[in-house]
N, C-alpha and C. Protein backbone atom coordinates (compact mmCIF):
# COMPACT_ATOMS: atom_id res chain seq x y z
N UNK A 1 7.63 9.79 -21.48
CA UNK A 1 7.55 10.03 -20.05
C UNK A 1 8.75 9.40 -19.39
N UNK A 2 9.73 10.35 -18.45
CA UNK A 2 10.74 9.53 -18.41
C UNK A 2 10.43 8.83 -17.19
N UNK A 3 10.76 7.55 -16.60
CA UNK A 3 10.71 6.99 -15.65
C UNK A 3 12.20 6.41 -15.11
N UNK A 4 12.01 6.83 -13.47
CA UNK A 4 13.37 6.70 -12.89
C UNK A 4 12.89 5.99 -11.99
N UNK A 5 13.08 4.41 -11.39
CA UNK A 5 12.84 3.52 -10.82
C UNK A 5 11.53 3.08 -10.74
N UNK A 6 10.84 4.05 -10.23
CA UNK A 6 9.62 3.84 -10.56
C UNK A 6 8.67 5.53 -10.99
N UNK A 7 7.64 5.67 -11.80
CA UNK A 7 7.24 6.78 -12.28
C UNK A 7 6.43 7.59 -11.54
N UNK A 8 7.30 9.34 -11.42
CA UNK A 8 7.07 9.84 -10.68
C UNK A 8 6.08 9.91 -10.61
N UNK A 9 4.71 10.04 -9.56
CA UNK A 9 3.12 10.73 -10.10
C UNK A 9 3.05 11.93 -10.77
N UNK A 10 3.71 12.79 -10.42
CA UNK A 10 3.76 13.91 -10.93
C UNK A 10 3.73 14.34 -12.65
N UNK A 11 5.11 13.40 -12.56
CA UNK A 11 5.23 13.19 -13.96
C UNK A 11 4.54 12.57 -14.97
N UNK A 12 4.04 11.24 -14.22
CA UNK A 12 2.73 10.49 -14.84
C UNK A 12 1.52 11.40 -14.66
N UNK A 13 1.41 12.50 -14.40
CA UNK A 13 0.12 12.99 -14.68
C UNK A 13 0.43 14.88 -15.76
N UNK A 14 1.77 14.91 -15.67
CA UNK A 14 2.37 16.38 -16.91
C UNK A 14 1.73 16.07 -18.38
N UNK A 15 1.14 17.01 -18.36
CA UNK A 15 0.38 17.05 -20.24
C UNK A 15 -0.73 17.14 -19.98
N UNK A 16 -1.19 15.93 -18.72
CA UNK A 16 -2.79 15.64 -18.66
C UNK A 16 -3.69 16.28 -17.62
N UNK A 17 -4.39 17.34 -18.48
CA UNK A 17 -5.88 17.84 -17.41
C UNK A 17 -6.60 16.96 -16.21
N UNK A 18 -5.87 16.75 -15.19
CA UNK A 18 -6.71 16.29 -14.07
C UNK A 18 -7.47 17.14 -13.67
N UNK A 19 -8.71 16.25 -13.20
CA UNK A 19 -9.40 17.26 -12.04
C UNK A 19 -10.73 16.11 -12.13
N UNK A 20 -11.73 16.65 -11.34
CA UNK A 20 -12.88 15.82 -11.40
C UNK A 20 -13.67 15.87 -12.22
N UNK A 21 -13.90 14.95 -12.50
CA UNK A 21 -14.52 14.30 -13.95
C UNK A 21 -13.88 14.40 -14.95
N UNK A 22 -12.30 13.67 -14.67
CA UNK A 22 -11.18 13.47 -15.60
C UNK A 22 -11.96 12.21 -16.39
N UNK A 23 -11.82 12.98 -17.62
CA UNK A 23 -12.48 11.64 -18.74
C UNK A 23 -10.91 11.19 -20.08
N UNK A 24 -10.75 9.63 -19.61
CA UNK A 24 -9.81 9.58 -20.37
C UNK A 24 -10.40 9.36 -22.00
N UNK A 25 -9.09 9.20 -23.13
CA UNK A 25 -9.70 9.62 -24.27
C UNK A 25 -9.96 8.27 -24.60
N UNK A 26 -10.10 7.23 -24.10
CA UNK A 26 -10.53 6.05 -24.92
C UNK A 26 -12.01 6.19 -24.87
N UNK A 27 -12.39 4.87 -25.90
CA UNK A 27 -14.19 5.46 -26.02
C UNK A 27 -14.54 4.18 -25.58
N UNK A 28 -14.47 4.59 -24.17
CA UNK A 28 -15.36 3.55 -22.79
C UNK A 28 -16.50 4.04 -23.04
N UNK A 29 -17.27 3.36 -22.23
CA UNK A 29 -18.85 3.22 -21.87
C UNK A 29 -18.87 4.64 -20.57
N UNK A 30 -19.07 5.68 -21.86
CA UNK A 30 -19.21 7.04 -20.66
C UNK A 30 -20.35 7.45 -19.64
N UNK A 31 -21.59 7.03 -20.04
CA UNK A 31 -22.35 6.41 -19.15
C UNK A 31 -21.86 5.98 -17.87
N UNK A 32 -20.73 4.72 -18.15
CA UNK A 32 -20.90 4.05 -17.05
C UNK A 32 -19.31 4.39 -15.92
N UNK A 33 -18.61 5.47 -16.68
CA UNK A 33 -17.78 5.86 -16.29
C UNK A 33 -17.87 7.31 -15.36
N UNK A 34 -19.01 7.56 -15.82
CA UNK A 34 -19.40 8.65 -15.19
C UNK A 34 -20.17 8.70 -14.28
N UNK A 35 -20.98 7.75 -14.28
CA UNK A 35 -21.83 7.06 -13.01
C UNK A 35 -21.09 6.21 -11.94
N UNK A 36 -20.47 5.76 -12.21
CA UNK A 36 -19.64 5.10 -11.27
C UNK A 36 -19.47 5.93 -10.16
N UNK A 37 -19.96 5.24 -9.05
CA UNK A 37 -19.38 5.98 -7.92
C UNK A 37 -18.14 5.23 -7.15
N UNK A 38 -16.65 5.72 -7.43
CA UNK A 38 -15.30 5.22 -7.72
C UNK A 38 -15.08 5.56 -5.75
N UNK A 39 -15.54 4.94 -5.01
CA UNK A 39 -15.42 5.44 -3.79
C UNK A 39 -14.32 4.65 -3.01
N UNK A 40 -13.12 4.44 -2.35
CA UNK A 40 -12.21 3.55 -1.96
C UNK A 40 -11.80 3.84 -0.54
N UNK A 41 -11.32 3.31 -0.07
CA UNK A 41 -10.77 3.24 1.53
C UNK A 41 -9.37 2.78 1.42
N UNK A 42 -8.41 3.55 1.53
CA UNK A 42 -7.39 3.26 2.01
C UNK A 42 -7.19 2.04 3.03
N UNK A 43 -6.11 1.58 2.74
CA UNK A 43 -6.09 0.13 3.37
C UNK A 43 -4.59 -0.14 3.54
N UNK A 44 -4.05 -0.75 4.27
CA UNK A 44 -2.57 -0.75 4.58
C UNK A 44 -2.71 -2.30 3.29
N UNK A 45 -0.77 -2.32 2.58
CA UNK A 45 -1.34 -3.07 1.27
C UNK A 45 -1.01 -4.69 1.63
N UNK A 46 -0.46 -5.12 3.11
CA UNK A 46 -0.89 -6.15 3.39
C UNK A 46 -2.23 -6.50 3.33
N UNK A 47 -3.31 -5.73 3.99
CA UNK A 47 -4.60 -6.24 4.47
C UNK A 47 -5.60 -6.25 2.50
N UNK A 48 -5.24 -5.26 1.97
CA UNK A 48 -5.26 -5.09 0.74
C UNK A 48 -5.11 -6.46 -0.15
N UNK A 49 -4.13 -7.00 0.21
CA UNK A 49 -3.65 -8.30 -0.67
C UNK A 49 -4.52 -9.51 0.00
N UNK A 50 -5.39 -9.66 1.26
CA UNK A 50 -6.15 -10.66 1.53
C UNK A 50 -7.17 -10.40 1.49
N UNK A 51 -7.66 -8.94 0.96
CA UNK A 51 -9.26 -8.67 0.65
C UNK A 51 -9.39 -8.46 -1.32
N UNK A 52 -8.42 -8.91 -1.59
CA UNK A 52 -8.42 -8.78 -2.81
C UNK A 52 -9.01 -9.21 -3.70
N UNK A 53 -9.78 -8.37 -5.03
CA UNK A 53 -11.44 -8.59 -5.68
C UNK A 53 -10.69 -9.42 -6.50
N UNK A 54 -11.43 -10.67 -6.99
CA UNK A 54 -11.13 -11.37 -8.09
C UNK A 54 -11.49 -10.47 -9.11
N UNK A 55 -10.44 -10.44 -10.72
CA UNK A 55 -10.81 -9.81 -11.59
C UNK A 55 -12.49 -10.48 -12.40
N UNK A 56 -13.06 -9.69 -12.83
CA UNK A 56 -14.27 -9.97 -13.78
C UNK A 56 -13.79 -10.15 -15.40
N UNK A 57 -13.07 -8.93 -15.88
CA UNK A 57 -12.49 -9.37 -17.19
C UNK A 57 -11.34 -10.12 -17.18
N UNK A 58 -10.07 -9.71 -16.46
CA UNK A 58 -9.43 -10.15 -16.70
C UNK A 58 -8.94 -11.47 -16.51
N UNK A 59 -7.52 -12.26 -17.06
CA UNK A 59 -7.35 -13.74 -16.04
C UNK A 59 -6.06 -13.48 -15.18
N UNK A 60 -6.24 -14.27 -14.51
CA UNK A 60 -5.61 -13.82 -12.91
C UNK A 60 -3.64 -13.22 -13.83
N UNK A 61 -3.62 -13.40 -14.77
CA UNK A 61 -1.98 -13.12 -15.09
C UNK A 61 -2.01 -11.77 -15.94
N UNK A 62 -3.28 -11.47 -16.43
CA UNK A 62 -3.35 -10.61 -16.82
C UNK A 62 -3.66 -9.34 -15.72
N UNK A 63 -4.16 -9.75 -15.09
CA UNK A 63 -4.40 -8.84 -13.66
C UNK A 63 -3.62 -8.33 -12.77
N UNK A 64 -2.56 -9.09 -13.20
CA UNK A 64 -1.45 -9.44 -12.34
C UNK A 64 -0.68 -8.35 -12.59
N UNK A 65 -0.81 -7.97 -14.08
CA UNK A 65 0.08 -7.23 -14.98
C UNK A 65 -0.38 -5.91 -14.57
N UNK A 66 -1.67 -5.89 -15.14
CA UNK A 66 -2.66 -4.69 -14.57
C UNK A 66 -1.98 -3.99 -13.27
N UNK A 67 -2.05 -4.50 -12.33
CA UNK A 67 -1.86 -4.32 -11.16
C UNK A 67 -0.31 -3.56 -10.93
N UNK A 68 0.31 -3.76 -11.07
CA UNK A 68 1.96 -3.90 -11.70
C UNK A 68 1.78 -2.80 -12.22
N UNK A 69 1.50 -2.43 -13.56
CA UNK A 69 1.85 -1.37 -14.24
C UNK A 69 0.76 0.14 -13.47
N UNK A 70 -0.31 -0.43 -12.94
CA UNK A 70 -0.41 0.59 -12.68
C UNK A 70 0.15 1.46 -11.66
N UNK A 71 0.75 0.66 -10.49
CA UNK A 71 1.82 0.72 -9.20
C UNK A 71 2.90 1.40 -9.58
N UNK A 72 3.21 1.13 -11.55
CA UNK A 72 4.57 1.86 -11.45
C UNK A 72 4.57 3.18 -12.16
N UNK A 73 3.09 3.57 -12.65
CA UNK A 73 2.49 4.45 -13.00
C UNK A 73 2.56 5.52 -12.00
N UNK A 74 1.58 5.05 -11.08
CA UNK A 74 1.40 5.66 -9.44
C UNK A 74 1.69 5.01 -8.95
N UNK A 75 2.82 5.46 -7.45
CA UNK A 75 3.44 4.60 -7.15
C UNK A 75 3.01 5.07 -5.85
N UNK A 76 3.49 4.23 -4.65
CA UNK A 76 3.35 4.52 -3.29
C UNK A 76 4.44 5.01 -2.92
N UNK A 77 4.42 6.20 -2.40
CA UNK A 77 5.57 6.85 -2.05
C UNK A 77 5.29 7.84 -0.82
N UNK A 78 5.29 8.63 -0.68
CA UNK A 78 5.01 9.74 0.99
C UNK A 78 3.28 9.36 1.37
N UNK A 79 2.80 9.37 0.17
CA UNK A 79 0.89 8.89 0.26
C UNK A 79 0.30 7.93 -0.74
N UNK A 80 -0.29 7.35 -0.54
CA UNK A 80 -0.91 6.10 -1.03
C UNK A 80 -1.09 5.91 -2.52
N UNK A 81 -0.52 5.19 -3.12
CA UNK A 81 -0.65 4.98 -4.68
C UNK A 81 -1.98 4.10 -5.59
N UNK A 82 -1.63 3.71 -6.56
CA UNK A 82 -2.79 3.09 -7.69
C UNK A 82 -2.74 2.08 -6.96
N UNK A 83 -1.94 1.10 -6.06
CA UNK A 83 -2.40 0.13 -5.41
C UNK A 83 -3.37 0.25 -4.60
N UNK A 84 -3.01 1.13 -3.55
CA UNK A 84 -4.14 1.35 -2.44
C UNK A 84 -5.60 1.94 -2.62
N UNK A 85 -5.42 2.81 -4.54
CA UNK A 85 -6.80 3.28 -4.80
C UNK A 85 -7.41 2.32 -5.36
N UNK A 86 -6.93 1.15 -5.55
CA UNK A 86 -7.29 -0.55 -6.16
C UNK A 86 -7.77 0.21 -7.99
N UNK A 87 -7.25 0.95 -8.45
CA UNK A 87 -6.62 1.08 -9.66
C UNK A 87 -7.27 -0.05 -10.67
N UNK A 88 -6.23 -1.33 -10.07
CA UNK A 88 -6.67 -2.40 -10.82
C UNK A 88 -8.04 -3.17 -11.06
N UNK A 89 -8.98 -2.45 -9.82
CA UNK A 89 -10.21 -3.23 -10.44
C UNK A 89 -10.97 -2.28 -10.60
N UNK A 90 -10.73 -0.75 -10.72
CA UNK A 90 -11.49 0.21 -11.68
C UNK A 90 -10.65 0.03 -13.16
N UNK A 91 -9.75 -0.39 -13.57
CA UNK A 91 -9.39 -0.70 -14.94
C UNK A 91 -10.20 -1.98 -15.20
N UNK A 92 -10.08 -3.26 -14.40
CA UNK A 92 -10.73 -4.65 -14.80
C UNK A 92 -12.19 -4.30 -15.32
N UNK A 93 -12.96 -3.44 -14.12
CA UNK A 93 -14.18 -2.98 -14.18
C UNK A 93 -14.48 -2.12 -15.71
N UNK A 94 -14.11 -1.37 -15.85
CA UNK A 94 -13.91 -0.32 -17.33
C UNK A 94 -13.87 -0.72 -18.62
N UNK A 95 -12.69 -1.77 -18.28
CA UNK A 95 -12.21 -2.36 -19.64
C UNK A 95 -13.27 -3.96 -20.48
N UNK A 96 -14.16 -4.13 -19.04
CA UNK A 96 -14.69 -5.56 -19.04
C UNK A 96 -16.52 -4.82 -19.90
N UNK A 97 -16.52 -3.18 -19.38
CA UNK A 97 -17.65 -2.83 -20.01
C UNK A 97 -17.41 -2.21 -21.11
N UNK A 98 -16.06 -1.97 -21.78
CA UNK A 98 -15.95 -1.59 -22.82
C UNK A 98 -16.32 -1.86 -24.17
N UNK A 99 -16.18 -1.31 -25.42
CA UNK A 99 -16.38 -2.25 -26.87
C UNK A 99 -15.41 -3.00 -26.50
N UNK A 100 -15.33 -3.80 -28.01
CA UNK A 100 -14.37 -4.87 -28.29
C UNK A 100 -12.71 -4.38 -28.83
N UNK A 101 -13.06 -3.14 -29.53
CA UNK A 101 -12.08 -2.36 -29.69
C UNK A 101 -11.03 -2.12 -28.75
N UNK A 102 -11.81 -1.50 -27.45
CA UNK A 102 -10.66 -1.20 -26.32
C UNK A 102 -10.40 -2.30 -25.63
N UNK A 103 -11.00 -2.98 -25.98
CA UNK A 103 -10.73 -4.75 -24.87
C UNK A 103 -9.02 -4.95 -25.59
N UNK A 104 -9.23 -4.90 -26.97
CA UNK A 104 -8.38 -5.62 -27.81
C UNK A 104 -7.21 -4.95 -27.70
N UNK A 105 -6.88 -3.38 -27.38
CA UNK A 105 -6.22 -3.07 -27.22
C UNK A 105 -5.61 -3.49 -25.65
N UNK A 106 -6.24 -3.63 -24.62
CA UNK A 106 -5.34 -3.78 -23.88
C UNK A 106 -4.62 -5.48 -23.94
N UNK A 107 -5.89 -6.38 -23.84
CA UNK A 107 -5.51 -7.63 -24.45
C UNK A 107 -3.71 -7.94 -25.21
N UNK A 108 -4.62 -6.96 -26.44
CA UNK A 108 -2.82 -7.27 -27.03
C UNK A 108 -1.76 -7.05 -26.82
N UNK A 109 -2.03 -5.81 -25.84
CA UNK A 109 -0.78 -4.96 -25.35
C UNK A 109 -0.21 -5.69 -24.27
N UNK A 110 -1.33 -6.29 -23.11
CA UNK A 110 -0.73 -7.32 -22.19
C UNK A 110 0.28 -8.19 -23.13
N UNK A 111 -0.41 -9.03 -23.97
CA UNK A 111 0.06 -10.03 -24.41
C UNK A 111 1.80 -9.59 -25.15
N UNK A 112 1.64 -8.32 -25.95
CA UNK A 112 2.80 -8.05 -26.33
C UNK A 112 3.98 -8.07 -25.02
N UNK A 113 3.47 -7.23 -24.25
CA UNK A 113 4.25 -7.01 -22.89
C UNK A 113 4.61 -8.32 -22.27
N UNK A 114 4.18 -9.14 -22.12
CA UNK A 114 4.85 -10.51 -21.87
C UNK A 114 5.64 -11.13 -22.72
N UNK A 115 5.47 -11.00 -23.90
CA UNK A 115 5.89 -11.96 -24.64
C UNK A 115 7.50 -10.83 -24.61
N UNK A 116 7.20 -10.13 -25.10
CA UNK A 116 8.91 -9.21 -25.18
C UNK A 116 9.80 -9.21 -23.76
N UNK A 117 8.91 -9.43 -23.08
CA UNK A 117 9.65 -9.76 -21.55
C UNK A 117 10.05 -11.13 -21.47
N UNK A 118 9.57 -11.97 -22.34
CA UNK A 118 10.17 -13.34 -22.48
C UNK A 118 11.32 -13.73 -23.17
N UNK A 119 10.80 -13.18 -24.07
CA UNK A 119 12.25 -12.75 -25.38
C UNK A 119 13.21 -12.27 -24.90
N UNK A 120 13.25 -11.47 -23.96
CA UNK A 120 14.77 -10.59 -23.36
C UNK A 120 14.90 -10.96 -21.98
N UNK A 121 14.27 -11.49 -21.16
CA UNK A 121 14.68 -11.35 -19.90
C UNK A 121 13.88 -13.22 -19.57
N UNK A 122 13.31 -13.86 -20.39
CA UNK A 122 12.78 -15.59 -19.91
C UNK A 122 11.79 -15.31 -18.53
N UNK A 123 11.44 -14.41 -18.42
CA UNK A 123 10.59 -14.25 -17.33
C UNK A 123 8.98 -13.47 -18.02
N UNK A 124 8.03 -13.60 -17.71
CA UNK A 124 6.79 -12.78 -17.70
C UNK A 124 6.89 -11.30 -17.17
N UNK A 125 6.56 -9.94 -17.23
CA UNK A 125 6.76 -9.05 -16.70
C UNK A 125 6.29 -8.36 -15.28
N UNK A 126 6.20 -9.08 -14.73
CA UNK A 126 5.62 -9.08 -13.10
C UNK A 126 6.28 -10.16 -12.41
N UNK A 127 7.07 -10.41 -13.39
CA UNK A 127 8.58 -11.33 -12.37
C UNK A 127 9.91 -10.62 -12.65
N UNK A 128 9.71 -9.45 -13.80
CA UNK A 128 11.13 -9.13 -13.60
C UNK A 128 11.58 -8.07 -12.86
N UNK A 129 12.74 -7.58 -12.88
CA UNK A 129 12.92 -6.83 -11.65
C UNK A 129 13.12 -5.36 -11.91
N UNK A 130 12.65 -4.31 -10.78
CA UNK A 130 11.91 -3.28 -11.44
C UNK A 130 12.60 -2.20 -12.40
N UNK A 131 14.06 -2.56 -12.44
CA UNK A 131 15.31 -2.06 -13.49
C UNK A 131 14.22 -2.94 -14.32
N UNK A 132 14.37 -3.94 -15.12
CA UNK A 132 14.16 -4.35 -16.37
C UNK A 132 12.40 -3.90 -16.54
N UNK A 133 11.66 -3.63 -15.37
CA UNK A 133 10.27 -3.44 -16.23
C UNK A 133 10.11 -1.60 -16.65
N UNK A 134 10.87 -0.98 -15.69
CA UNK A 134 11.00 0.72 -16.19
C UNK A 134 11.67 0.46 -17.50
N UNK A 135 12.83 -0.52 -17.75
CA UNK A 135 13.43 -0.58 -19.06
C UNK A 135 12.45 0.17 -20.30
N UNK A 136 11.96 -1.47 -20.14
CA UNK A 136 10.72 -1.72 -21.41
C UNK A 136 9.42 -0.78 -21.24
N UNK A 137 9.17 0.02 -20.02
CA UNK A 137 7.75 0.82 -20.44
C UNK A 137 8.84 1.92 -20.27
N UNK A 138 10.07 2.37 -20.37
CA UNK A 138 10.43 3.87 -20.47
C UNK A 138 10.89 3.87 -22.19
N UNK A 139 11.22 2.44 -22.98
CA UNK A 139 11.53 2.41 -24.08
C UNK A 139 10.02 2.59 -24.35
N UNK A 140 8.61 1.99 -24.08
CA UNK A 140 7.78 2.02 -25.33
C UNK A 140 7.23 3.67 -24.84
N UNK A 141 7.24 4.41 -23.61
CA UNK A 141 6.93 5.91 -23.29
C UNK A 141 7.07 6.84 -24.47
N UNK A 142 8.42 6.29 -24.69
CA UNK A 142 8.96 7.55 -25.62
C UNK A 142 8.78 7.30 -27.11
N UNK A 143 7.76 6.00 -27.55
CA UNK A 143 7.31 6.31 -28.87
C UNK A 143 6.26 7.15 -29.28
N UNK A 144 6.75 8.57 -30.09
CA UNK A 144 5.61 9.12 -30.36
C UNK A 144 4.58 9.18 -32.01
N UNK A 145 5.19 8.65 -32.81
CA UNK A 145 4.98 8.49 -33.84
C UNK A 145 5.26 6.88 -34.66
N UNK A 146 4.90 6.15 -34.05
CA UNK A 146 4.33 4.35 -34.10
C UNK A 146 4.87 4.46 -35.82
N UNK A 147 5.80 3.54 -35.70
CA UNK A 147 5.51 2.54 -36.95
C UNK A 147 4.38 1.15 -37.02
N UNK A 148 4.13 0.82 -37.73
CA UNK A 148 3.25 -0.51 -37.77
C UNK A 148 3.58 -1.24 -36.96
N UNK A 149 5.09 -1.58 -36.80
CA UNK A 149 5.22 -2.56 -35.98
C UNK A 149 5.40 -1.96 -34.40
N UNK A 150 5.03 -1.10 -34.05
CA UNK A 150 5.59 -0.21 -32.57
C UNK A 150 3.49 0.32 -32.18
N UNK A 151 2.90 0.10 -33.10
CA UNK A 151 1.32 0.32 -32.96
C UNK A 151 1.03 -0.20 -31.09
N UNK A 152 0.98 -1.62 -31.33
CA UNK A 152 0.22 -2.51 -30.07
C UNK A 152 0.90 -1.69 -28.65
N UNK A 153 2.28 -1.64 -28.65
CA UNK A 153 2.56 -1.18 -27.63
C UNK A 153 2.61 0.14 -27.34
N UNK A 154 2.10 1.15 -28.14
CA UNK A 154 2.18 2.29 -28.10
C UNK A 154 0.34 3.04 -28.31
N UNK A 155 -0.01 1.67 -28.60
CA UNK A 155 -1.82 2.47 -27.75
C UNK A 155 -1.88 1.96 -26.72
N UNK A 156 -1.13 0.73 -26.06
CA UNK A 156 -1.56 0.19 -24.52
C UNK A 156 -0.70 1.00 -23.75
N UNK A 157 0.53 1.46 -23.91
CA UNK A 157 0.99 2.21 -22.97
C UNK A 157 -0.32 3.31 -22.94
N UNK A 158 -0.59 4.16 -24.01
CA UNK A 158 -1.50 5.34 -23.55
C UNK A 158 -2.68 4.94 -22.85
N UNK A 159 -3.06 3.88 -23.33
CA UNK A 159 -4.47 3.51 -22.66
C UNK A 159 -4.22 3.28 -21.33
N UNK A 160 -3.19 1.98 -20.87
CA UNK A 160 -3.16 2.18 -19.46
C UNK A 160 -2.62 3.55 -18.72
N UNK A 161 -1.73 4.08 -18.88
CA UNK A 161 -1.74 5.30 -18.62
C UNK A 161 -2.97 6.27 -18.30
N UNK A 162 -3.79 6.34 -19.55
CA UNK A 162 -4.72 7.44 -18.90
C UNK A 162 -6.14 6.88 -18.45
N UNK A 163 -5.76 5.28 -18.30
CA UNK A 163 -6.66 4.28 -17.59
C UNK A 163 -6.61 4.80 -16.05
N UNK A 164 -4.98 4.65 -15.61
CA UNK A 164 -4.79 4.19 -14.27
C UNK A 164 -5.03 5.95 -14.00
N UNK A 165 -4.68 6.83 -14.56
CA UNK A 165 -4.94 8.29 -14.33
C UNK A 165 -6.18 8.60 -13.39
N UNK A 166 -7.16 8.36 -14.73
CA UNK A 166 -8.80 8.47 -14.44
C UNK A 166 -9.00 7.76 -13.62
N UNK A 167 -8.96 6.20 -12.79
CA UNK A 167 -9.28 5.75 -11.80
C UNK A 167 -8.45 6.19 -10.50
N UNK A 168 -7.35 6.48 -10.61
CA UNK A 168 -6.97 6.57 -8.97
C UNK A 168 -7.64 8.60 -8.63
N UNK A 169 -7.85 9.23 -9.67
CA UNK A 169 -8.01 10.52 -9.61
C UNK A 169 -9.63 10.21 -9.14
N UNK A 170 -10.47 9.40 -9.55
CA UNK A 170 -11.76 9.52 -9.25
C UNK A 170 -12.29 8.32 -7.90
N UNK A 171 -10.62 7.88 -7.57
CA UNK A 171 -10.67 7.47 -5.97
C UNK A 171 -11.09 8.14 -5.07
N UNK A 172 -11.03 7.82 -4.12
CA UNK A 172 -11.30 8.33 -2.71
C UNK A 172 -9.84 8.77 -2.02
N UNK A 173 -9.21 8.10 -2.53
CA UNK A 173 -7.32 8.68 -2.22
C UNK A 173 -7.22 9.47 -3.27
N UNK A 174 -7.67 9.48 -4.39
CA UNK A 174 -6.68 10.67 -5.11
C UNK A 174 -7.29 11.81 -5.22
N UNK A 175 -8.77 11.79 -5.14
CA UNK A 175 -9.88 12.91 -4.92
C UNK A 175 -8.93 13.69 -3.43
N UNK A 176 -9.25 13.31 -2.45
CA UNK A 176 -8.13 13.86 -1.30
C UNK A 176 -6.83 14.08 -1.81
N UNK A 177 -6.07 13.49 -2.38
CA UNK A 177 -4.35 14.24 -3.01
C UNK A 177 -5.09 15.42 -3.80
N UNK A 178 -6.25 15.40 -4.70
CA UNK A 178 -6.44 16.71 -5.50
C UNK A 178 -6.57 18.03 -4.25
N UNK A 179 -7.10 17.74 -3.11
CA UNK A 179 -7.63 18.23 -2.23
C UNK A 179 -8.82 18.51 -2.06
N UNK A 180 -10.00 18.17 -3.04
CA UNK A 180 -11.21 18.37 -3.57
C UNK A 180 -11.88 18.24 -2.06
N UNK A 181 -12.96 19.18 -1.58
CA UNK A 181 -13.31 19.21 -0.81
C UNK A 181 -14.58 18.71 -0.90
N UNK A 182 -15.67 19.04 -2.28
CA UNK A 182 -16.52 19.16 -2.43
C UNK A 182 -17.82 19.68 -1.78
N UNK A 183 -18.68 19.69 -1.93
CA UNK A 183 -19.61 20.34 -1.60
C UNK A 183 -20.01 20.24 0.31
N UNK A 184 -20.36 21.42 1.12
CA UNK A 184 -20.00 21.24 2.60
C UNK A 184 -21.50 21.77 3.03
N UNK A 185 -21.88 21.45 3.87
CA UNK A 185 -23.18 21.46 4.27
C UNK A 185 -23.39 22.47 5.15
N UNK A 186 -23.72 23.45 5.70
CA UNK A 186 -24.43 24.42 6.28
C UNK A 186 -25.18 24.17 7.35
N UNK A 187 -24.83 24.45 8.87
CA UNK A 187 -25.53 24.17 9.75
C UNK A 187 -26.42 25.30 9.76
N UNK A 188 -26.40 26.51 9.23
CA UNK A 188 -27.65 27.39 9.07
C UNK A 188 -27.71 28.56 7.97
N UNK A 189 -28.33 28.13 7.82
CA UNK A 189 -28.26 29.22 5.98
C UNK A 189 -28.59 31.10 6.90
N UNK A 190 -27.70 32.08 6.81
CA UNK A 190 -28.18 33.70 7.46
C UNK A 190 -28.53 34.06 6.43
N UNK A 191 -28.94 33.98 5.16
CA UNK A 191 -29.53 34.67 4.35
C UNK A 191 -29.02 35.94 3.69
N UNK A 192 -29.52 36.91 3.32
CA UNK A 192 -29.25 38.35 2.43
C UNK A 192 -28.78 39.39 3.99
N UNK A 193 -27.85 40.00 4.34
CA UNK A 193 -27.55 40.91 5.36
C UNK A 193 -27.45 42.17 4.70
N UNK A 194 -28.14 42.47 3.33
CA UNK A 194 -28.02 43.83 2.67
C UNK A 194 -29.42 44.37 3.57
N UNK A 195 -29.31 45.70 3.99
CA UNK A 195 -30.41 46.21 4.85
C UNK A 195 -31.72 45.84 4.53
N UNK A 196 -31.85 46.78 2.90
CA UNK A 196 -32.83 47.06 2.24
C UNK A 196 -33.72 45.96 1.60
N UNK A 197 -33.21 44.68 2.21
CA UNK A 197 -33.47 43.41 1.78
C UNK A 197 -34.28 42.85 3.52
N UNK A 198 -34.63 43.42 4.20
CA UNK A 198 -34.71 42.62 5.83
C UNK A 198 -35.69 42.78 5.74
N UNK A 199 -36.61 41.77 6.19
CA UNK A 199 -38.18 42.26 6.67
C UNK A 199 -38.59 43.15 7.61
């Protein structure tokens, strides 16, 4: 996926079937992904940053990250991005009811993602600057066939990816970008107007 400063939405969503009741392919708790009622309010992202949910799974640096990648996933640009659909605590939420399997994947993938951001740049990756973090997620984008050692970062890119997908799409902002109207209520039902049908 190529990314140019920050990743287009557009582009972050080419390949992948959106629409409602976008189910990503990790094996979450579908139950509880599907029940979820993912409902959000736009919020200007000052007022956003002082009503902000403490994470449940995650720890505040890992959240941090969360938050971050999914912003550069979906970004805020002409209309409201994975920040404003709070993204990050339908992933915290998801990932905290998941097996242990998908925990571990993102887990490690955070953890990889910092640590390689330490190694090359002495900073954590939500301190570096947004040239060096497109760097490193446009280098791990384009692995499609993982060696052993390219594994960790190449199921957490997909996972967050079609993490942050499925939650801002089953927002209340991105349900409106789909244009989804859903179902509209009828101030009076006229019934059958075929003649041969009238009392």
């Amino acid at each position: 996926m190529p990314l140019n400063k920050k990743v287009d939405r557009r582009t972050a969503i080419k390949g992948v079937a959106v629409g409602m009741g976008a189910v990503s392919s990790l094996p979450i708790l579908n139950n509880l992904a599907s029940a979820q009622v993912h409902q959000h309010h736009a919020v200007a992202p000052k007022v956003a940053e002082t009503v902000a949910k403490a994470p449940a799974f995650f720890n505040k640096q890992q959240y941090a990250t969360i938050t971050e990648l999914a912003s550069l996933i979906i970004p805020t640009d002409e209309t409201p991005g994975a920040r404003e659909a709070k993204v990050n605590e339908y992933i915290d939420l998801i990932v905290g009811e998941s097996p242990f399997e998908v925990q571990k994947i993102f887990l490690d993938g955070l953890a990889w993602l910092d640590k390689t951001s330490k190694d090359r740049h002495k900073k954590n990756f939500v301190n570096l600057s947004n040239a060096q973090q497109v760097g490193l997620l446009t280098e791990i984008s384009k692995i499609k066939n993982p060696a052993s050692n390219e594994a960790t970062q190449a199921k957490f890119f997909k996972a967050i990816k079609d993490m942050t997908i499925d939650g801002f799409y089953t927002s209340k902002i991105g349900i409106e970008e789909l244009g989804y109207v859903g179902n509209t209520v009828l101030d009076e039902f006229p019934g059958c107007t075929h003649p041969e049908h009238q009392a």
